[in-house]
Each structure stands twice: as C-alpha cells, then as structure tokens.
Protein backbone atom coordinates (compact mmCIF):
# COMPACT_ATOMS: atom_id res chain seq x y z
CA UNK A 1 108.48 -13.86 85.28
CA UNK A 2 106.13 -12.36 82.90
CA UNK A 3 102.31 -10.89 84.24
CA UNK A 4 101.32 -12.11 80.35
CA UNK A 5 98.91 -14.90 80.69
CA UNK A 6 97.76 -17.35 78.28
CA UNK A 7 94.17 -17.60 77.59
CA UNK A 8 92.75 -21.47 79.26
CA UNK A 9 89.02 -22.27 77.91
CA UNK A 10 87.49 -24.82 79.25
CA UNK A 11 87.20 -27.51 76.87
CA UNK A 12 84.94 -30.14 76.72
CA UNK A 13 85.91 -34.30 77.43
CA UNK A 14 85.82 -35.03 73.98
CA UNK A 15 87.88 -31.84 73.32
CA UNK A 16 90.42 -32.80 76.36
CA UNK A 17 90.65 -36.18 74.81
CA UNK A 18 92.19 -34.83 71.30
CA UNK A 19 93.86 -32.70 72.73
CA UNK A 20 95.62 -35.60 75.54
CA UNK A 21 96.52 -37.61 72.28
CA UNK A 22 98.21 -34.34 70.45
CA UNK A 23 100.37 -34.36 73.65
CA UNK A 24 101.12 -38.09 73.82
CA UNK A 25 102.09 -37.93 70.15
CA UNK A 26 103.89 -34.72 70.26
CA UNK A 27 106.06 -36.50 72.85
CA UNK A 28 106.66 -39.27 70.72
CA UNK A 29 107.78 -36.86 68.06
CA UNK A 30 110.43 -34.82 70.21
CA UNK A 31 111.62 -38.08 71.41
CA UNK A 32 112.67 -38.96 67.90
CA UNK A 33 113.22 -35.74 66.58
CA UNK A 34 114.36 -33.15 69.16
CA UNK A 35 112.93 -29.48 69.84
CA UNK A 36 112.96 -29.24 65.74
CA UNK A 37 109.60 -31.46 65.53
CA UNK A 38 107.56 -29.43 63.07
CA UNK A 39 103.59 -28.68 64.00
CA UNK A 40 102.65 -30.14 60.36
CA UNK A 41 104.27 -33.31 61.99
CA UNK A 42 102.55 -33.59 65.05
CA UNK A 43 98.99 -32.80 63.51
CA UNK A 44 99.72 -35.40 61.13
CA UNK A 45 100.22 -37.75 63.52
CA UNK A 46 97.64 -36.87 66.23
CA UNK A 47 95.45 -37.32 62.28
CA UNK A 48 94.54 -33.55 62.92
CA UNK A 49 94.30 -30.42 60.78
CA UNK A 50 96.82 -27.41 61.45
CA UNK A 51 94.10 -25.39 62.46
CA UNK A 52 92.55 -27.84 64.89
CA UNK A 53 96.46 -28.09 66.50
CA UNK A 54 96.72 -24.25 66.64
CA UNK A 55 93.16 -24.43 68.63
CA UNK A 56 94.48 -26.36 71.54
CA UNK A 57 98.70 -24.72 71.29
CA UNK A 58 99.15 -21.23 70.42
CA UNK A 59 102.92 -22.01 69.00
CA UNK A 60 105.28 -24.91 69.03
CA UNK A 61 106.93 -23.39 72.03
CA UNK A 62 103.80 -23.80 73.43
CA UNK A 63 103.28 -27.13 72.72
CA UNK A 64 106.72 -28.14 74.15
CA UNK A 65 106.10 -26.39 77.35
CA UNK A 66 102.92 -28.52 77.99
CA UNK A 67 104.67 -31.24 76.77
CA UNK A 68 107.45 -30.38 79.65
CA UNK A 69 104.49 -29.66 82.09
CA UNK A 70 103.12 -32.76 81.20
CA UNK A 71 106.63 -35.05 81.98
CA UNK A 72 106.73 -33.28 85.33
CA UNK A 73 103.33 -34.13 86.47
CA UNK A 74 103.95 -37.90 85.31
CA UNK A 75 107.55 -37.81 87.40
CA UNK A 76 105.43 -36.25 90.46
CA UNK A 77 102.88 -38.84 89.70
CA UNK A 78 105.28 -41.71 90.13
CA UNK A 79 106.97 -40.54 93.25
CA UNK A 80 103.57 -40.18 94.86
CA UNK A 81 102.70 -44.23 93.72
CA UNK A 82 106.16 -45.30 94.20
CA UNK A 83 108.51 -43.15 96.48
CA UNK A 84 112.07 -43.13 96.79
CA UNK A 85 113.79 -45.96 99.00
CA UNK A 86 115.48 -45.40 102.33
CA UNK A 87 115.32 -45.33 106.18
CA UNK A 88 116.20 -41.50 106.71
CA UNK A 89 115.20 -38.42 105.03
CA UNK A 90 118.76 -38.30 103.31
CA UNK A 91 118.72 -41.92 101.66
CA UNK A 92 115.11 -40.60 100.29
CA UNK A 93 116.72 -37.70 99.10
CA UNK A 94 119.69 -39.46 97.73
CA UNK A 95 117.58 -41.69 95.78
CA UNK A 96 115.05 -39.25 94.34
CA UNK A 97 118.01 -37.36 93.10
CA UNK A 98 118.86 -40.93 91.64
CA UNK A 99 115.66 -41.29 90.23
CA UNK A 100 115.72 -37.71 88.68
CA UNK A 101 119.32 -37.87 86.94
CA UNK A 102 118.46 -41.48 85.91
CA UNK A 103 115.05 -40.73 83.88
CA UNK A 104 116.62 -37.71 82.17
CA UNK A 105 119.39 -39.71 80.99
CA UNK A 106 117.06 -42.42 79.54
CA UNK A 107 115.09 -39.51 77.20
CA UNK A 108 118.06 -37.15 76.45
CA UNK A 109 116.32 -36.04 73.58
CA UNK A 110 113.12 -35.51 75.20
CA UNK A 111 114.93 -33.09 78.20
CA UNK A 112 117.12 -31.19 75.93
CA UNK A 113 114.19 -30.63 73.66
CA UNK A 114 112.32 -28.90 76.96
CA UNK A 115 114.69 -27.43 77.97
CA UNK A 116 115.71 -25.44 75.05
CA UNK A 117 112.46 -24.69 74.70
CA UNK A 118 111.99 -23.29 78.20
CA UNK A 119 114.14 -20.76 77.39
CA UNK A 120 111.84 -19.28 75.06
CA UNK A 121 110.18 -15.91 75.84
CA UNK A 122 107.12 -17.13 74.41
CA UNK A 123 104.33 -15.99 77.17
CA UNK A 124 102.74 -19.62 77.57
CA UNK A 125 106.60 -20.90 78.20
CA UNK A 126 106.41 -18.19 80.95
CA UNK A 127 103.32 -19.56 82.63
CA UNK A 128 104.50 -22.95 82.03
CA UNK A 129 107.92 -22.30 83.40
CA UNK A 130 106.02 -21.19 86.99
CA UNK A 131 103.81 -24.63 86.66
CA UNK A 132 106.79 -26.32 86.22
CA UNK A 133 108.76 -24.58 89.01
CA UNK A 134 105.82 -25.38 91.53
CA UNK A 135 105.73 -29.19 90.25
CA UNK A 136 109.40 -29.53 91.02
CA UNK A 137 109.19 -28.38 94.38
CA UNK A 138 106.05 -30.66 95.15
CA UNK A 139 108.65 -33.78 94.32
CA UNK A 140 111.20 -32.98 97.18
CA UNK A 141 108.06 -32.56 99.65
CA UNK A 142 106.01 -35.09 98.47
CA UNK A 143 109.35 -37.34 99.65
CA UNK A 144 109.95 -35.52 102.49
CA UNK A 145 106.64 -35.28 104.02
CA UNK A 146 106.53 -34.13 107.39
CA UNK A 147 110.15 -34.36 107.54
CA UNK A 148 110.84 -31.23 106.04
CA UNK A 149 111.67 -28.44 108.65
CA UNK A 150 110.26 -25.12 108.19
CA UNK A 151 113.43 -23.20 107.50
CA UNK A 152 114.09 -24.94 104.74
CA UNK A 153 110.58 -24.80 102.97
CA UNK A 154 111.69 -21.56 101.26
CA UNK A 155 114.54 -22.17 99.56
CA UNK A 156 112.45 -25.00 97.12
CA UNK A 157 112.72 -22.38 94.20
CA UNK A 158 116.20 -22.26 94.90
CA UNK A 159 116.50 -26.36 94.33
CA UNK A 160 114.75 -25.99 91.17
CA UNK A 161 116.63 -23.41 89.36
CA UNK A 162 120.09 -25.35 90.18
CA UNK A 163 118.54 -28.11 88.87
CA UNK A 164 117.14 -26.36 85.57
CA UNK A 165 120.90 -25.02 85.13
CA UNK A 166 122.49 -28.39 85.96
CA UNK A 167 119.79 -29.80 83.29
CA UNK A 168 121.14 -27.03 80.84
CA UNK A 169 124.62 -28.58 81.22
CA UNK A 170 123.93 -31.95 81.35
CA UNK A 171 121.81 -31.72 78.42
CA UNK A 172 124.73 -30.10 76.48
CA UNK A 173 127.11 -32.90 77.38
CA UNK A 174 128.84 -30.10 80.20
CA UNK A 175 128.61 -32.57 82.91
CA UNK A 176 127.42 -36.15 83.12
CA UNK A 177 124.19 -37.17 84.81
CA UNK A 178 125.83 -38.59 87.68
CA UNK A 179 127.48 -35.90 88.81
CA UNK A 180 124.45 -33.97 88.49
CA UNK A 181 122.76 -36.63 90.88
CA UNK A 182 125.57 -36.46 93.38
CA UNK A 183 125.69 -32.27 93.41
CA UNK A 184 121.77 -32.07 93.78
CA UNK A 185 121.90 -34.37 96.79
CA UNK A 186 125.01 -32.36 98.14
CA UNK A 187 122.82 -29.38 97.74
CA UNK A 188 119.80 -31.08 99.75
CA UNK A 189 122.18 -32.39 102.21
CA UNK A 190 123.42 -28.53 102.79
CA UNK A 191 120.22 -27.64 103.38
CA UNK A 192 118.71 -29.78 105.39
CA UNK A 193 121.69 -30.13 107.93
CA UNK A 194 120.80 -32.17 110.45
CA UNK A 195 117.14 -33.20 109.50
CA UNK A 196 119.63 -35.26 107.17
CA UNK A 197 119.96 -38.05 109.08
CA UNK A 198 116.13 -37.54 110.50
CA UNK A 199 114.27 -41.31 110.63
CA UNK A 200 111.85 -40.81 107.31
C-alpha cells in the first residue's frame, strides 16, 4: 500500500450534496456503460461543468474508487438493518456469503467496472483500496458479533483479498458466482472451526 495520500477538504452541505448526486449518477453511468464511462458523461449528467467534477474527483479512477467505496458502505449498511438469516454462526455466514455472490451477480457491470479500476495505481485508488479493505472486514463482524473468537480476528484481511481475487475471476466469467459463494463460506468455515456450529 502506498504512504501517498489524497488531499480531503472539508466541504460544505451544499457542496456534499453535489457532490452525493455526481456519485449516484456516476453509478448509474458505469452500470450502463462499464469502467469506460467518460467524465464529460458523468458531469453532463450530474448537469455539472468539467471543472466543477475535477473539484470533487481528482481522475476517473478516482471517481470509480468512491464509487466502489460508496457500494461497500451501502452493502455494510444493509447487513447492519437487515442481517443474514440463521440459528448458528455458520448459517449466518453461509448466507452473507449468499448475499454477497448474489448482489454482485445482479450489477456485473457495476463490479467488474470497480474492480478493474481497483487495480489502478492511481494514489486515491490506493487509499480507497484500504477503506474498502476495512469495510469488508466490518461485514463478516458486523454478522458475527460477539461470536467471533479472537484467533480468528486477524486473518479478516486475509478474507478480503480472496474475495477481491475470486471477484477478479468471477467478474471475467473464470468462475460462476456460486461457486464463489460456496468457496468463501468454505474459507469461513476453515477458519472458524468449531465456533462454526456456535448458537448466533
């Protein structure tokens, strides 16, 4: 990981506001369009200038990373509202795994636009990357709770690079989204041992 930084202002409500809708359209765009969505595009449909977009997103890779941050948060967001189904920790972690595999394969477009992008050596990709890394690893606790034993609290990083490389795959029609599902939760299920069938 880089020790580059990107520069964060704070930005007014007003200026948060424009910049939320740049983001919700930007989305809307690499849904459509894939990680080839042009900046002209989305200030054109956010019914911005160029100059105002390049305010708020340094680069297009930019943009995509937030937009990636952004999909993560929502996902954690969700699980927190509405978490996964089951009696024991493994049915929780069984489902979330679900959950995960079955959102990415409803906005291909969207993930393998990220993804690509996440690649990127671009230094706010980098810092993004890291957000993203700890947002990832908040979704298997978040489910877990107090379930969770210590030992195994360490190895979240390691959960969340098989899954970026399983995304990479899946997103490149390697392997399908349920087997991805089913070798994530074989992976938990490792790890966890017997905290696996732990009431939840």
């Amino acid at each position: 990981m880089s020790d580059i930084q990107t520069f964060r202002r704070r930005i007014s409500p007003e200026q948060q506001q424009r910049r939320e809708l740049i983001l919700g359209q930007a989305t809307l765009l690499v849904q459509a369009q894939g990680h080839e969505v042009a900046m002209e595009a989305v200030a054109a449909a956010a019914g911005v200038s160029r100059t105002t977009l390049y305010r708020y997103f340094t680069s297009r890779e930019h943009l995509l990373a937030e937009v990636t941050l952004l999909q993560a948060q929502n996902l954690l967001n969700n699980l927190i509202v509405l978490p996964p189904a089951g009696h024991t920790v493994g049915e929780k972690v069984q489902d979330l795994c679900q959950s995960i595999a079955s959102l990415d394969r409803e906005n291909a477009r969207l993930l393998g636009a990220c993804i690509h992008n996440l690649s990127s050596r671009d230094p706010a990709v980098l810092d993004s990357f890291a957000a993203i890394e700890g947002l990832v690893s908040q979704m298997f606790t978040t489910v877990l709770r107090q379930s969770v034993p210590s030992r195994w609290l360490n190895v979240e990083t390691v959960l969340f690079r098989y899954l970026f490389g399983s995304l990479v795959l899946a997103t490149t029609d390697k392997i399908n989204y349920s087997a991805l599902a089913e070798d994530m939760a074989a992976l938990c299920r490792s790890l966890l041992g017997d905290a696996w069938w732990e009431p939840a």
